[in-house]
Protein backbone atom coordinates (compact mmCIF):
# COMPACT_ATOMS: atom_id res chain seq x y z
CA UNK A 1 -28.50 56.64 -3.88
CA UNK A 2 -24.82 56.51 -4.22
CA UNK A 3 -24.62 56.19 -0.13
CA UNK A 4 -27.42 53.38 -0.11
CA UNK A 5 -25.86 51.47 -2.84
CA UNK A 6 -22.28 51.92 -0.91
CA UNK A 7 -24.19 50.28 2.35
CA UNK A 8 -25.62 47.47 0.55
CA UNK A 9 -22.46 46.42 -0.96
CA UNK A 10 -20.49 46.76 2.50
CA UNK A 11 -23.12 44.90 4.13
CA UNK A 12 -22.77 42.23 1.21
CA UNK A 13 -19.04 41.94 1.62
CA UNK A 14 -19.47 41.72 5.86
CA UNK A 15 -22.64 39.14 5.06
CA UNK A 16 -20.27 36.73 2.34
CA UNK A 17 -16.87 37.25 4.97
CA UNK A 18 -19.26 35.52 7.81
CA UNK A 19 -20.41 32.72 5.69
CA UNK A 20 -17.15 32.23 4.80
CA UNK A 21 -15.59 32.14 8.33
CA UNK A 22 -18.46 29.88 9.37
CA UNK A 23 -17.30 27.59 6.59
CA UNK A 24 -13.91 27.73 7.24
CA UNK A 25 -14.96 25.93 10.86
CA UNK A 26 -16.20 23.10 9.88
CA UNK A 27 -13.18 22.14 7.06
CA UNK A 28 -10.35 22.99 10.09
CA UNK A 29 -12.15 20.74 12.10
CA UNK A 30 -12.58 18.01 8.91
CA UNK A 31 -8.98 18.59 8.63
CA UNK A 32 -8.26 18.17 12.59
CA UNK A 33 -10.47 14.85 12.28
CA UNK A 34 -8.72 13.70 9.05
CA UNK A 35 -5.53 14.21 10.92
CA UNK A 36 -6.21 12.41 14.18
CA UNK A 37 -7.78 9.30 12.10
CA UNK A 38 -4.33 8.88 10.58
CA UNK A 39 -2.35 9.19 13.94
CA UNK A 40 -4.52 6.13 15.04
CA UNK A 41 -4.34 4.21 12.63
CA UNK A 42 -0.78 5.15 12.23
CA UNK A 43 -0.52 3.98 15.65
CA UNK A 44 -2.57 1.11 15.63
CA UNK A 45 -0.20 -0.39 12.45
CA UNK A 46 2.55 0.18 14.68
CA UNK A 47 1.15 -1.88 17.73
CA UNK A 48 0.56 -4.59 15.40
CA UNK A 49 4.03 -4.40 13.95
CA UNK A 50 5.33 -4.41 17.84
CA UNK A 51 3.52 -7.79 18.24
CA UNK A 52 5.08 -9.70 14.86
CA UNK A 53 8.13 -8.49 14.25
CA UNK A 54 10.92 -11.26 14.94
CA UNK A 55 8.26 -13.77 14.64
CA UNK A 56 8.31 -16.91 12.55
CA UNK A 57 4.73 -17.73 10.57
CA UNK A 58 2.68 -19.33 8.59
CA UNK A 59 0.26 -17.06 6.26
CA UNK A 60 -2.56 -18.55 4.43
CA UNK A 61 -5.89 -17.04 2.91
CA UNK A 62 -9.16 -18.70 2.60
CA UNK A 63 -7.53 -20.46 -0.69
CA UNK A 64 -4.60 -22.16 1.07
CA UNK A 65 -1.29 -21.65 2.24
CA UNK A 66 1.31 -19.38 1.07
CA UNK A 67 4.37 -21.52 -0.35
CA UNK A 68 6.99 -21.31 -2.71
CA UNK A 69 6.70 -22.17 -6.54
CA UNK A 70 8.46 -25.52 -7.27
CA UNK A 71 9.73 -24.09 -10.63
CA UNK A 72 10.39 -20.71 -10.05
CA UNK A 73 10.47 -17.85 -7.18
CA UNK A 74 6.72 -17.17 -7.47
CA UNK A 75 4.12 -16.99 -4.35
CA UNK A 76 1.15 -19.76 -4.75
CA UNK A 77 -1.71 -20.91 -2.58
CA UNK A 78 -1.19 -24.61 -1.53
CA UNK A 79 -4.12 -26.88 0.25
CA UNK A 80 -1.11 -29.06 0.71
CA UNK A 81 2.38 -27.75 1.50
CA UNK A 82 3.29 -23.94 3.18
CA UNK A 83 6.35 -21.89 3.06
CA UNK A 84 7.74 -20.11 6.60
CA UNK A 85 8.33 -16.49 6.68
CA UNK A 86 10.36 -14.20 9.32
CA UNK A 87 8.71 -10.32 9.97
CA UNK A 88 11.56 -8.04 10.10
CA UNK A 89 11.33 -4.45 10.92
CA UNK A 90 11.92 -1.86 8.03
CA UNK A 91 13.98 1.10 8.40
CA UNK A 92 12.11 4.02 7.70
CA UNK A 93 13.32 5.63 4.19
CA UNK A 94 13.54 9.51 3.18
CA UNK A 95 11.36 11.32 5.43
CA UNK A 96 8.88 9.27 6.06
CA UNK A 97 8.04 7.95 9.66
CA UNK A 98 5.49 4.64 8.64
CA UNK A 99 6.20 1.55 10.30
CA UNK A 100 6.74 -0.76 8.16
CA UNK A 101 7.83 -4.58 8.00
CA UNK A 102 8.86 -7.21 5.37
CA UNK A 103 8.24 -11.26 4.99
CA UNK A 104 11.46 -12.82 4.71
CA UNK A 105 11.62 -16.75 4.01
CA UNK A 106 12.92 -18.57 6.48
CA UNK A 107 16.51 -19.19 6.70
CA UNK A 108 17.35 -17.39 3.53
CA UNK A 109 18.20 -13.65 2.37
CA UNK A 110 14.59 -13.99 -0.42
CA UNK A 111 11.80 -11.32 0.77
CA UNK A 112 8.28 -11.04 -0.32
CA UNK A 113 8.36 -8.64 -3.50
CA UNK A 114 5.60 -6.89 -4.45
CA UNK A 115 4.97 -5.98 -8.76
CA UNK A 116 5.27 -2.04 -9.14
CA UNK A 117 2.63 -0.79 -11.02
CA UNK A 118 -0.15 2.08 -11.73
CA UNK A 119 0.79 5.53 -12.22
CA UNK A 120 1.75 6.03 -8.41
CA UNK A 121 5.13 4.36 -8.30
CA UNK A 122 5.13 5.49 -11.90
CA UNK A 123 5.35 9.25 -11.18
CA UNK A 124 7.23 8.04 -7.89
CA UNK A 125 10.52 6.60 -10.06
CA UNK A 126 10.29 9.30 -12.68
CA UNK A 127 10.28 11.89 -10.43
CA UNK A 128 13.73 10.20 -8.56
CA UNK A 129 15.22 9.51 -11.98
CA UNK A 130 14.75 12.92 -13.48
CA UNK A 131 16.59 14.18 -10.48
CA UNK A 132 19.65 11.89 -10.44
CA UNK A 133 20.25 11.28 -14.18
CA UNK A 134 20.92 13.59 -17.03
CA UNK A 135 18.68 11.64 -19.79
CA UNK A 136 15.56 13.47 -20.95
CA UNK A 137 12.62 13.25 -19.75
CA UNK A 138 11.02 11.70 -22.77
CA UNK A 139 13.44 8.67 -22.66
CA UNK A 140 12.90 8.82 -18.79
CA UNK A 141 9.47 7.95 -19.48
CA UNK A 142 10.04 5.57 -21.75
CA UNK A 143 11.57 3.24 -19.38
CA UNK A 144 10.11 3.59 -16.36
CA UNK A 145 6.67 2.76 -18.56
CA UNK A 146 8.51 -0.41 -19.81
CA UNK A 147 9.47 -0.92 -16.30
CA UNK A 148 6.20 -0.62 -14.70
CA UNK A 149 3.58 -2.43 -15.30
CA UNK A 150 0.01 -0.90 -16.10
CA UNK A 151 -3.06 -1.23 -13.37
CA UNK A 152 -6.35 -2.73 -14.81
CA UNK A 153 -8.91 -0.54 -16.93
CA UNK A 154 -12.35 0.40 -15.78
CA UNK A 155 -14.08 -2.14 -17.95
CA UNK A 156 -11.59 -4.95 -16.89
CA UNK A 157 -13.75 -7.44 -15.61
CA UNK A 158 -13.37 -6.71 -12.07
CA UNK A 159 -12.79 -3.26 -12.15
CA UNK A 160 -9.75 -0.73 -12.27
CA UNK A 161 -6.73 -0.90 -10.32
CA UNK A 162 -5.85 -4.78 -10.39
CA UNK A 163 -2.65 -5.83 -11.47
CA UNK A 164 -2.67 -10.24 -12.10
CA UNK A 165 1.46 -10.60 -12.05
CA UNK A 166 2.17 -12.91 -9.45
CA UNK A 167 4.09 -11.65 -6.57
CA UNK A 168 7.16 -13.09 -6.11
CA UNK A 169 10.64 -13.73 -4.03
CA UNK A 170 13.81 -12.07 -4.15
CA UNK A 171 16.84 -11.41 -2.42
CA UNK A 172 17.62 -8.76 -0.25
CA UNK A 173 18.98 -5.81 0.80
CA UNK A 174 15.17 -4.89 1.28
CA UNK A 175 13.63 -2.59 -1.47
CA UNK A 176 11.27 -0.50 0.73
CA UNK A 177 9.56 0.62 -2.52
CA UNK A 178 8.64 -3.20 -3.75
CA UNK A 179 9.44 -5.55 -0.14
CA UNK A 180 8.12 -3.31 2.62
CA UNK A 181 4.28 -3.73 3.93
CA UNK A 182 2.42 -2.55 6.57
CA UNK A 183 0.05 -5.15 8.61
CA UNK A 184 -3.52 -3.86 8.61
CA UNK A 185 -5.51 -5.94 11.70
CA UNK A 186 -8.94 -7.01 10.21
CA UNK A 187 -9.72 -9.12 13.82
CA UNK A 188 -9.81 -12.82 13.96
CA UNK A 189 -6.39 -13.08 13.25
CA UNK A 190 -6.78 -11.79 9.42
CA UNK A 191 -4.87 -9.22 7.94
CA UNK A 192 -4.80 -6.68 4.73
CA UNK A 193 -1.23 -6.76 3.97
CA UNK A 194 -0.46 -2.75 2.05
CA UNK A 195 2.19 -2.33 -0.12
CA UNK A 196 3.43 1.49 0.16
CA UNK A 197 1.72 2.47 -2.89
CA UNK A 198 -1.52 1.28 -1.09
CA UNK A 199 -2.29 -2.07 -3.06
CA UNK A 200 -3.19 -5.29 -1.16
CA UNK A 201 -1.87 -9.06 -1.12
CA UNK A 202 -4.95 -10.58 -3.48
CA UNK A 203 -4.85 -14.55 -3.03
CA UNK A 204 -5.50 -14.96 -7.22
CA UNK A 205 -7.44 -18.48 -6.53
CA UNK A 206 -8.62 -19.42 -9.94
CA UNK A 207 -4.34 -19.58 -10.36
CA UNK A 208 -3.37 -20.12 -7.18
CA UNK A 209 -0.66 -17.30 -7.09
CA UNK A 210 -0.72 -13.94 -5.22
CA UNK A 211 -1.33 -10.61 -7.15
CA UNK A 212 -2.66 -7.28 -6.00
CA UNK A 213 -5.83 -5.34 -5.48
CA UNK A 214 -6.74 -2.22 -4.94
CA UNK A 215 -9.12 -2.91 -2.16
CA UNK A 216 -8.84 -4.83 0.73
CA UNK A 217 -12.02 -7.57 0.81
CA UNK A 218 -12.11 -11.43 1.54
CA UNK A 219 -9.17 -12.50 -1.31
CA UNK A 220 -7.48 -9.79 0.20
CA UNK A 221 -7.45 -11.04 4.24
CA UNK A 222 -4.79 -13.80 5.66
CA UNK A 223 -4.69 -15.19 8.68
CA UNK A 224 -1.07 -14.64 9.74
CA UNK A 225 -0.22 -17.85 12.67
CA UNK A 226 2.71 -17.91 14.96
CA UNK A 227 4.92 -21.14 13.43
CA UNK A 228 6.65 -23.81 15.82
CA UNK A 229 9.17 -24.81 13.79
């Protein structure tokens, strides 16, 4: 008995190791698959870059033109009047290897800037700050949740992840946390434009501003045009 129970288990252990090699297979080759998808697209990103960088354009969505606040340094939608923007390469920060590019206003030093928020960059600048300053954590937190704003709830009335500050202008050196984007090619000359925290440019039109989105849909497409002057 002793023998036969011995056998079973061994043949249990041999039965459970196969199933488990089997299904090890399929998740290296998910991973293999997961890996190559980011190369392209990687790649593809940088292509696009290739094409636009040390252009002069014109961006509008399907809400109007992207121009300058008369009042202020804020991004609007115009039917009437458009701002002109230079794509300049950004330098790759830390370790990281993504191409990268940012909007700079024609004949000026002021760059697109994007509003940090969610618990991404959150954890991002606490992380950084805990490591080069010798204030507690507690207060740490403290300020970088004054400093960041919060993304929209679940029952917000478009969903989580939103955030309606309007995006704005400001001067250089370029922040690669808050002024660098990558250029996402949607065909027909439309593009998602990503922040590095992997929100989108969201034409706001019921204000006319730009804001951000989590997803990348129809408010979140512009057609980017090559300017002549």
């Amino acid at each position: 008995n002793t023998k036969a129970a011995q056998s079973i288990v061994t043949k249990t252990k041999q039965s459970d190791q196969n199933r488990a090699s089997q299904s090890a297979l399929p998740e290296k080759k998910k991973n293999v698959s997961i890996m190559a998808t980011e190369f392209h697209e990687d790649s593809v990103i940088e292509r696009t870059h290739e094409r636009w960088v040390g252009k002069c354009v014109r961006i509008r969505s399907r809400y109007g033109s992207l121009d300058l606040a008369q009042d202020g340094n804020q991004l609007v939608t115009s039917h009437t009047s458009h701002a002109l923007f230079e794509i300049v390469r950004v330098a790759p920060v830390g370790a990281s290897s993504e191409s990268r590019v940012a909007f700079r206003v024609k004949d000026s030093d002021q760059y697109i800037t994007a509003v940090l928020y969610g618990d991404a960059p959150r954890q991002n600048i606490l992380e950084a700050l805990v490591e080069e300053t010798a204030l507690p954590p507690e207060m740490l937190r403290q300020v970088v949740g004054y400093a960041v704003e919060d993304a929209s709830p679940t029952d917000n009335f478009e969903g989580a992840g939103f955030n309606y500050s309007p995006m704005t202008v400001e001067p250089g050196p370029i922040n690669a946390m808050r002024q660098s984007f990558q250029m996402e090619d949607s065909n027909g000359g439309r593009f998602g434009l990503r922040s590095c925290f992997n929100t989108y440019w969201r034409s706001q039109h019921w204000e006319n501003t730009v804001s951000q989105s989590p997803h990348r849909l129809g408010d979140e497409l512009w057609y980017i045009k090559e300017a002549s002057n």
